[in-house]
Each structure stands twice: as C-alpha cells, then as structure tokens.
Protein backbone atom coordinates (compact mmCIF):
# COMPACT_ATOMS: atom_id res chain seq x y z
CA UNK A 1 -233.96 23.15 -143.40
CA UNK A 2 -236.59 22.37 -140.65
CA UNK A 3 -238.93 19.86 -141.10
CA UNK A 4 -242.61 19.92 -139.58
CA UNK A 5 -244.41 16.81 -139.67
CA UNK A 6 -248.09 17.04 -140.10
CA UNK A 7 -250.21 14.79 -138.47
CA UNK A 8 -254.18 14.21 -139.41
CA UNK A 9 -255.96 12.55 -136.97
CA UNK A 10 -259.72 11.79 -135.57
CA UNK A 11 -260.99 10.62 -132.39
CA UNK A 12 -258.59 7.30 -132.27
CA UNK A 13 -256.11 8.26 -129.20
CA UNK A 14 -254.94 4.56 -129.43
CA UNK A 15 -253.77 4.36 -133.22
CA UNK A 16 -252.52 8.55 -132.53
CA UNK A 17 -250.28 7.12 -129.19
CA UNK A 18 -248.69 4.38 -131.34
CA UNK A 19 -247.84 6.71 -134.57
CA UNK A 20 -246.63 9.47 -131.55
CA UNK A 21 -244.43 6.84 -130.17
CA UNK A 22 -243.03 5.60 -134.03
CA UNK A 23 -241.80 9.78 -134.43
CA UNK A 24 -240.31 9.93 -131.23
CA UNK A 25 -238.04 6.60 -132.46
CA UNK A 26 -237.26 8.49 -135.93
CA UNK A 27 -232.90 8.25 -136.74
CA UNK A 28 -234.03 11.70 -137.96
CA UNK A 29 -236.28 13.99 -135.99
CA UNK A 30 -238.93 16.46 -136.82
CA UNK A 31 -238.56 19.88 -135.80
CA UNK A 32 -241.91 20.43 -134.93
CA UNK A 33 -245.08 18.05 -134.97
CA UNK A 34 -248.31 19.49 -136.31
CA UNK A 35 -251.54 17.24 -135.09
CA UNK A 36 -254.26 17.96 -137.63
CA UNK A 37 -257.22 17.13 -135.28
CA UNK A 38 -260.63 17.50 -137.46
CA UNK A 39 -262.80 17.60 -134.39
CA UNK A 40 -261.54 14.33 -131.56
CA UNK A 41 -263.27 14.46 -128.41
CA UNK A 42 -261.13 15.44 -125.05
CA UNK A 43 -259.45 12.41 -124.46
CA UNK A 44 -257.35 12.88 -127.63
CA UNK A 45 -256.05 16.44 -126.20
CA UNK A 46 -255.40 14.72 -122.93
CA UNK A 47 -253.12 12.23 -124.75
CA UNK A 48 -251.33 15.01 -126.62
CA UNK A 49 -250.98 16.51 -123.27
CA UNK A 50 -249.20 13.29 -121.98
CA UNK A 51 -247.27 12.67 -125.47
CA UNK A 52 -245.67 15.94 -124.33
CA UNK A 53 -244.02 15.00 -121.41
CA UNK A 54 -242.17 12.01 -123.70
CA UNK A 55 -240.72 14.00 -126.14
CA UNK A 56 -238.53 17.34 -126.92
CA UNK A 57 -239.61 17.88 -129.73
CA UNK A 58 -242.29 20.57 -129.71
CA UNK A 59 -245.71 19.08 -130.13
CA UNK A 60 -248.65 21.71 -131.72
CA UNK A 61 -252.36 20.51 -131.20
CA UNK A 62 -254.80 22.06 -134.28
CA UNK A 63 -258.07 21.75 -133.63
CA UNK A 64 -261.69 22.17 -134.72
CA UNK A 65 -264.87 22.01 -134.18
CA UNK A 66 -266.29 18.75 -135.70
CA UNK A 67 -268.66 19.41 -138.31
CA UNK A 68 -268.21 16.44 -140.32
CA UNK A 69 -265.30 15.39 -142.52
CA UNK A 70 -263.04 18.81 -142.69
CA UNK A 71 -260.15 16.94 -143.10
CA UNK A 72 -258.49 19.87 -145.83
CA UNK A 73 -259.88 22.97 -143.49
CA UNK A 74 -257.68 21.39 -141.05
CA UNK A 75 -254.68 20.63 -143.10
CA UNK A 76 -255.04 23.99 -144.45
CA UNK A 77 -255.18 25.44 -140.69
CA UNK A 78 -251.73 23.28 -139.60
CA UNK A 79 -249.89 24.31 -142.86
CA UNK A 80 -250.45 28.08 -141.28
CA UNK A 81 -249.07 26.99 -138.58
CA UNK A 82 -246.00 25.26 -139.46
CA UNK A 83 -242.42 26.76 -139.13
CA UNK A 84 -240.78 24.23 -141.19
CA UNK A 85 -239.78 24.86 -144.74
CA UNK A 86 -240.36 21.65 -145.46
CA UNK A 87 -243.93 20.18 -144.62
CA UNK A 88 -244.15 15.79 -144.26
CA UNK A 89 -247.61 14.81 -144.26
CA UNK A 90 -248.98 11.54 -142.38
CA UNK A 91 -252.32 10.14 -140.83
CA UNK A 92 -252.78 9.33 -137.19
CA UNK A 93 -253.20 5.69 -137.79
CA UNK A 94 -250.04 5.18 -139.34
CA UNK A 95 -247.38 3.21 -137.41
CA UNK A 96 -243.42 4.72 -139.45
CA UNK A 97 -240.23 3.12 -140.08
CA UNK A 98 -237.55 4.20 -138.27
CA UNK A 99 -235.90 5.34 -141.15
CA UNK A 100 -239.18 7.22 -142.56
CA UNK A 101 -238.25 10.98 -142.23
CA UNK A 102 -234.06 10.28 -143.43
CA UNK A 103 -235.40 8.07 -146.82
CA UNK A 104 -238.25 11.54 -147.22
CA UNK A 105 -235.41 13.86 -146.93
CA UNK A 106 -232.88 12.03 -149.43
CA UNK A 107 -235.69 13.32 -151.79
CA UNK A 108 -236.49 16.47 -150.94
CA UNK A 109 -235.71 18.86 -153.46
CA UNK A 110 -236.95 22.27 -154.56
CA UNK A 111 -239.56 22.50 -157.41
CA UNK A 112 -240.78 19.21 -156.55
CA UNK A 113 -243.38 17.33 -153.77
CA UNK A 114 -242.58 13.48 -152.72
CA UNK A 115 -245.69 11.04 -152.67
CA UNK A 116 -245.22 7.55 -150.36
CA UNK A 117 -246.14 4.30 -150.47
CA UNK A 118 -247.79 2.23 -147.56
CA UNK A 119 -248.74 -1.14 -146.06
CA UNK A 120 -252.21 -1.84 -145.73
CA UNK A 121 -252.23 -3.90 -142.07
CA UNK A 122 -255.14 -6.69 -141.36
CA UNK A 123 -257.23 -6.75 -138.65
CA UNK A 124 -255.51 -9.06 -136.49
CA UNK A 125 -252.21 -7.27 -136.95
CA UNK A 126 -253.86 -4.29 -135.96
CA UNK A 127 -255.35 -5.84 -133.03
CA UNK A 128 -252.18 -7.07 -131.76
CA UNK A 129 -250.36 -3.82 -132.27
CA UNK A 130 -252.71 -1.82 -130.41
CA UNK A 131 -252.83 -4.14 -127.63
CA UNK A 132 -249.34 -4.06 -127.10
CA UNK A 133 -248.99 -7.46 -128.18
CA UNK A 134 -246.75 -6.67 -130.73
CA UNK A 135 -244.13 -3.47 -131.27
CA UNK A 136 -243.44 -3.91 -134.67
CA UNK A 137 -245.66 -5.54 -137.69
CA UNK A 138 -244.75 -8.76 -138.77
CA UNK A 139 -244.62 -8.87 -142.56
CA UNK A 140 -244.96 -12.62 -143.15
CA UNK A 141 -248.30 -11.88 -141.86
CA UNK A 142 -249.38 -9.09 -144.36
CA UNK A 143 -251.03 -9.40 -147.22
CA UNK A 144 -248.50 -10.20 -149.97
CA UNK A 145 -249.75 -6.69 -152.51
CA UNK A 146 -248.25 -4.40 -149.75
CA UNK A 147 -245.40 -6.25 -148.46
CA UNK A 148 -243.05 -4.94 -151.13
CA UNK A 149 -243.90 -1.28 -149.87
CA UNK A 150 -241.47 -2.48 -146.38
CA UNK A 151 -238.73 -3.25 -148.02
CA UNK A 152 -236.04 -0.02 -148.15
CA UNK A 153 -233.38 0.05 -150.90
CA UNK A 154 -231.40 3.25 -150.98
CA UNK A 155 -229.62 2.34 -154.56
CA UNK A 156 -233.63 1.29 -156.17
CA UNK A 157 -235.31 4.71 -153.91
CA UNK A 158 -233.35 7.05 -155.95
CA UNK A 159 -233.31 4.96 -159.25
CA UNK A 160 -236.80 4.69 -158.82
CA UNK A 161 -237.63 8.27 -157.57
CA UNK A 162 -237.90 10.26 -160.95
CA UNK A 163 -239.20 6.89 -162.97
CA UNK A 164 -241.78 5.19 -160.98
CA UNK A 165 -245.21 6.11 -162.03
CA UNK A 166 -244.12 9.47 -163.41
CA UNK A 167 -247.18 9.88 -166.03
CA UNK A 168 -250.30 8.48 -163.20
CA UNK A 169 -251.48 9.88 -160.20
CA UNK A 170 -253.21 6.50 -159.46
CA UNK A 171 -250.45 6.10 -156.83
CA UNK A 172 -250.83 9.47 -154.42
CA UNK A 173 -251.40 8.48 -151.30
CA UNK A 174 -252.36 12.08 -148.72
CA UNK A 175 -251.33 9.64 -145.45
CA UNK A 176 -247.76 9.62 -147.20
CA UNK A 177 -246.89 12.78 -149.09
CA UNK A 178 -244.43 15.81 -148.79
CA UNK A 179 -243.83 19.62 -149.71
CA UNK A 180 -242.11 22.56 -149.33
CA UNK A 181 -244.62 25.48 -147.32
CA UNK A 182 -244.15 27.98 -150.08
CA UNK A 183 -245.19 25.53 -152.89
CA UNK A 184 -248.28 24.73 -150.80
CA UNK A 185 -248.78 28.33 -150.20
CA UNK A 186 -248.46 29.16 -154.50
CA UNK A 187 -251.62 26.99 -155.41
CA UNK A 188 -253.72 27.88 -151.95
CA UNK A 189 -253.39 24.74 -150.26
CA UNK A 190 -255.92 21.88 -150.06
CA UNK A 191 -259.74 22.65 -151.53
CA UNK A 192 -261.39 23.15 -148.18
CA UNK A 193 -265.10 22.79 -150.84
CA UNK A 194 -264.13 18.86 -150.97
CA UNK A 195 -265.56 17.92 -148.04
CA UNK A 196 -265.78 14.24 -146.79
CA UNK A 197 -263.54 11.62 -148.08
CA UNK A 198 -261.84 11.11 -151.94
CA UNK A 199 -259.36 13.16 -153.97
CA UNK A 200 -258.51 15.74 -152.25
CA UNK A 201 -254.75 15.02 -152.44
CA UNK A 202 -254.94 14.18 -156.14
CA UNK A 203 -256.69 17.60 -156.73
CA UNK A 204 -253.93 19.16 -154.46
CA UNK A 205 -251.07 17.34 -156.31
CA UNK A 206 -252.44 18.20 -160.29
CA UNK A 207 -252.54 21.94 -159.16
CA UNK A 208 -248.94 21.95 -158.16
CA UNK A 209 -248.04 20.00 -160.93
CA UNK A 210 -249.78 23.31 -163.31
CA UNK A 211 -247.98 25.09 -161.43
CA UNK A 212 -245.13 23.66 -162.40
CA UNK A 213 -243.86 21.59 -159.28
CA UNK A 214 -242.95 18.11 -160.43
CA UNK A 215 -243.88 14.73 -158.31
CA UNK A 216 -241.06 12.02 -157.19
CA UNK A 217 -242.13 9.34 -156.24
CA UNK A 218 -240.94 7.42 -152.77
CA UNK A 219 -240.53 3.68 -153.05
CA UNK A 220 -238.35 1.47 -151.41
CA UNK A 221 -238.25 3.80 -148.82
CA UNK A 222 -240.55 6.32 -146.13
CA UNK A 223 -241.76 2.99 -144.99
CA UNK A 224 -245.23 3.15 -143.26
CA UNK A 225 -247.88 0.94 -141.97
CA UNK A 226 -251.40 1.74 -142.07
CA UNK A 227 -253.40 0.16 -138.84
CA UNK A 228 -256.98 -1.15 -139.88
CA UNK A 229 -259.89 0.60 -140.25
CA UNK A 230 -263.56 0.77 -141.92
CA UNK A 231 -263.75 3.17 -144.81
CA UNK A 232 -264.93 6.63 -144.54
CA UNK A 233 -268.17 7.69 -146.06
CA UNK A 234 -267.61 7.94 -149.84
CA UNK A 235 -271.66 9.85 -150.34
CA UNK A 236 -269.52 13.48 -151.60
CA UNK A 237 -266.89 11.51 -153.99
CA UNK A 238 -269.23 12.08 -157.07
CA UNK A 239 -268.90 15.60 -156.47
CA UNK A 240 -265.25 15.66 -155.98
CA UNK A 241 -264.34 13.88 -159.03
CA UNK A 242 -266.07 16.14 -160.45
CA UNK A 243 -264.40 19.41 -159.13
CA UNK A 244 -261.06 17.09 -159.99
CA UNK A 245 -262.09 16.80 -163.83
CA UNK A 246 -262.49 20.60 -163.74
CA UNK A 247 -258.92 20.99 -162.38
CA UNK A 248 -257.52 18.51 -164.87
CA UNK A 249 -259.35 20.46 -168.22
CA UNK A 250 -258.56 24.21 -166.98
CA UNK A 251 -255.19 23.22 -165.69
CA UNK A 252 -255.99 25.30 -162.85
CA UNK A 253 -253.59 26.19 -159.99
CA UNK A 254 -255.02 28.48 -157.51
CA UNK A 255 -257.75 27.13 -154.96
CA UNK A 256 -260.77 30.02 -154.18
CA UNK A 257 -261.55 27.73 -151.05
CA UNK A 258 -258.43 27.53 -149.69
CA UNK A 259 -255.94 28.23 -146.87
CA UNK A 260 -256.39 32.48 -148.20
CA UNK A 261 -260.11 33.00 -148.53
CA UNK A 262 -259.43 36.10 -151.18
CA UNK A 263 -257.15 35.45 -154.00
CA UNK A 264 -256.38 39.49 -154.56
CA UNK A 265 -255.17 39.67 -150.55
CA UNK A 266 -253.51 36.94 -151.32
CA UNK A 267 -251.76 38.58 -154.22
CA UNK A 268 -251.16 42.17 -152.62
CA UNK A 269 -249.31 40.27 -149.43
C-alpha cells in the first residue's frame, strides 16, 4: 500500500526543517509527503523548496491563504491530494523516531484508524534541538509523565493495541493519528465549521467510529517528540464542544462542512 504522510504546519520553518529531516531518516519511507501549510509566510515555501533537493521522496506543498486558524480546511485540502491509501497524520513541530512510520504500519489494518502517543519536550530541550545543539532529545531530561511514551516494545504495542484506552477518547492526539483515504472520505473528512484550536480530531474520530471504523491505539511505539510551544487561542473551544456533544447524541457520521461541500454530489459520484 502507499503511504502519504501528512504534515500540518504554520509559519515555524525551524521546528518544519527538523521534523523534514526526522522523515528523511525513517527505516520505512513515505511515499509521498503532504505539508498542510494553513497560511506560513514565504520563507516556509523557500525551505520546502530546499527540503527538496535532500530527499527523493516527492514533497507536495498545500497551501492557503491565512485567515486565521483553518487548520481542518487544510487537512481537508491535503487529504484531496494524497495518493496514498493509507494517510499518517503529524504536526510540523514534531521531531519522529526512526522507527515511527514501521511501528504505524504494524497496525494498520482495514476498518480501523491508529491514534499515537507523544512526548511533550521543555523549553530548554527545545532550545537546544533547534539550535543544533542537540540531534536527538535526551529523555533523562523530560518530564517524567511523557517519558514512558519513548520507550518502543513490539511484544506490549500489539498487546496493547486493541486494549489500551478502548472505551475513552481522552487519549486522541491529531499530531499523531492514522487512516485509510477512503474511511476519511465515508464521514467527509475533518469539520472545516471548527475553526481555531480544540476537538477537531475527537469530532473526526467519533464520526468514524458511527460509522463503524474502530480505533487502535499506538503505544509503545510511533514514537514522537513534540518541540515547545505556547498554546493556541482556545476563544472558539466552547463552541466546538458543543458541535462535539451534537456528534456524540445523533451519532452522526457525515460532515456538511467538509472536504465535499454537497452531501448529494457526494453521493451521486
């Protein structure tokens, strides 16, 4: 099957250049990479532009206008976009084990999406990563909630995979997450109407569970570290959580907003 790897990002070339560089070191490589760009000035294109020349693996810049936090409108355009079957989905500030995309595929199976773990990084870590100071995070340094998420087991990932917070979506995480194209295409993608930051990949993950794709979950395993960063505006999250509740009472699988604007084209294609 071929594997696109989908790549959100937002006017941080430096963090983008050092989660580039962690794909290009993958045991298993994408076939395509997919950079979700919600609106970075030029400098980011310029550095996809140079990522290019480092790599043979084929490297597609999305972009849009930035009108504010579009972060599923963009999604939705790169999931268009994608040739892959299979769709892995990752921020721009995350730095990947080597081993991320081989542990991702051991679980990929149909009538089911994969949700990841991470490690939240510290400022100085981050620092020293993105000034070159450091290639690799040192875990001794991390706080000690995360540091279990680095450890990879291949005997616990697939014990774990079908057990591990089965009944809760308390653990989806939309930097760490993956799905076949067609499932994303049978519930309309991501709610493009959930605009600015919180739930969007929880809303995303209860309408594929109605329609009846089940969720593994990835531990010990699809190791990633997250460089970091303030928090994004959280003003709109009433109104998602609302729009979540909605999709949790109606068990509702089809998205109006979505990647197909009109839901009887959608049907007649």
């Amino acid at each position: 099957m071929l594997v696109s790897l989908l790549i959100s990002t937002y006017n941080w070339k430096e963090a983008l250049s050092l989660c580039l560089y962690s794909v290009f070191a993958q045991t298993v490589k994408p076939a395509e990479i997919l950079i979700a760009d919600d609106g970075s000035r030029e400098d980011t294109r310029q550095l996809i532009d140079e990522m290019r020349a480092k790599t043979d693996i084929p490297i597609v810049h999305v972009w849009h206008e930035d009108k504010g936090f579009r972060l599923s409108a963009i999604r939705n355009r790169s999931i268009e976009k994608a040739k892959g079957d299979y769709i892995i989905q990752i921020d721009g500030d995350i730095i990947l084990d080597r081993h991320f995309i081989a542990d991702h595929l051991e679980l990929a199976e149909k009538g089911y999406f994969v949700c990841g773990s991470r490690v939240l990084l510290g400022k100085m870590s981050t620092t020293r990563l993105l000034k070159g100071i450091e290639k690799y995070p040192a875990l001794l340094k991390q706080n000690l909630r995360f540091v279990l998420n680095a450890f990879r087991s291949r005997i616990l990932r697939r014990y774990l995979s079908n057990r591990y917070a089965k009944h809760t979506m308390l653990r989806i995480r939309g930097c760490n997450m993956a799905f076949w194209k067609e499932d994303l295409f049978r519930v309309n993608g991501y709610n493009e109407s959930l605009e600015m930051w919180g739930q969007e990949d929880v809303e995303i993950s209860y309408r594929l569970i109605h329609a009846g794709i089940q969720k593994k979950q990835l531990k010990m395993g699809g190791v990633q570290f997250h460089l970091y960063h303030n928090f994004a505006s959280r003003e709109n999250l009433e109104y998602h959580e609302q729009v979540l509740k909605k999709v949790i009472e109606e068990k509702t699988v089809w998205c109006e907003n979505g990647i197909v604007k009109d839901e009887q084209t959608a049907k007649l294609s």
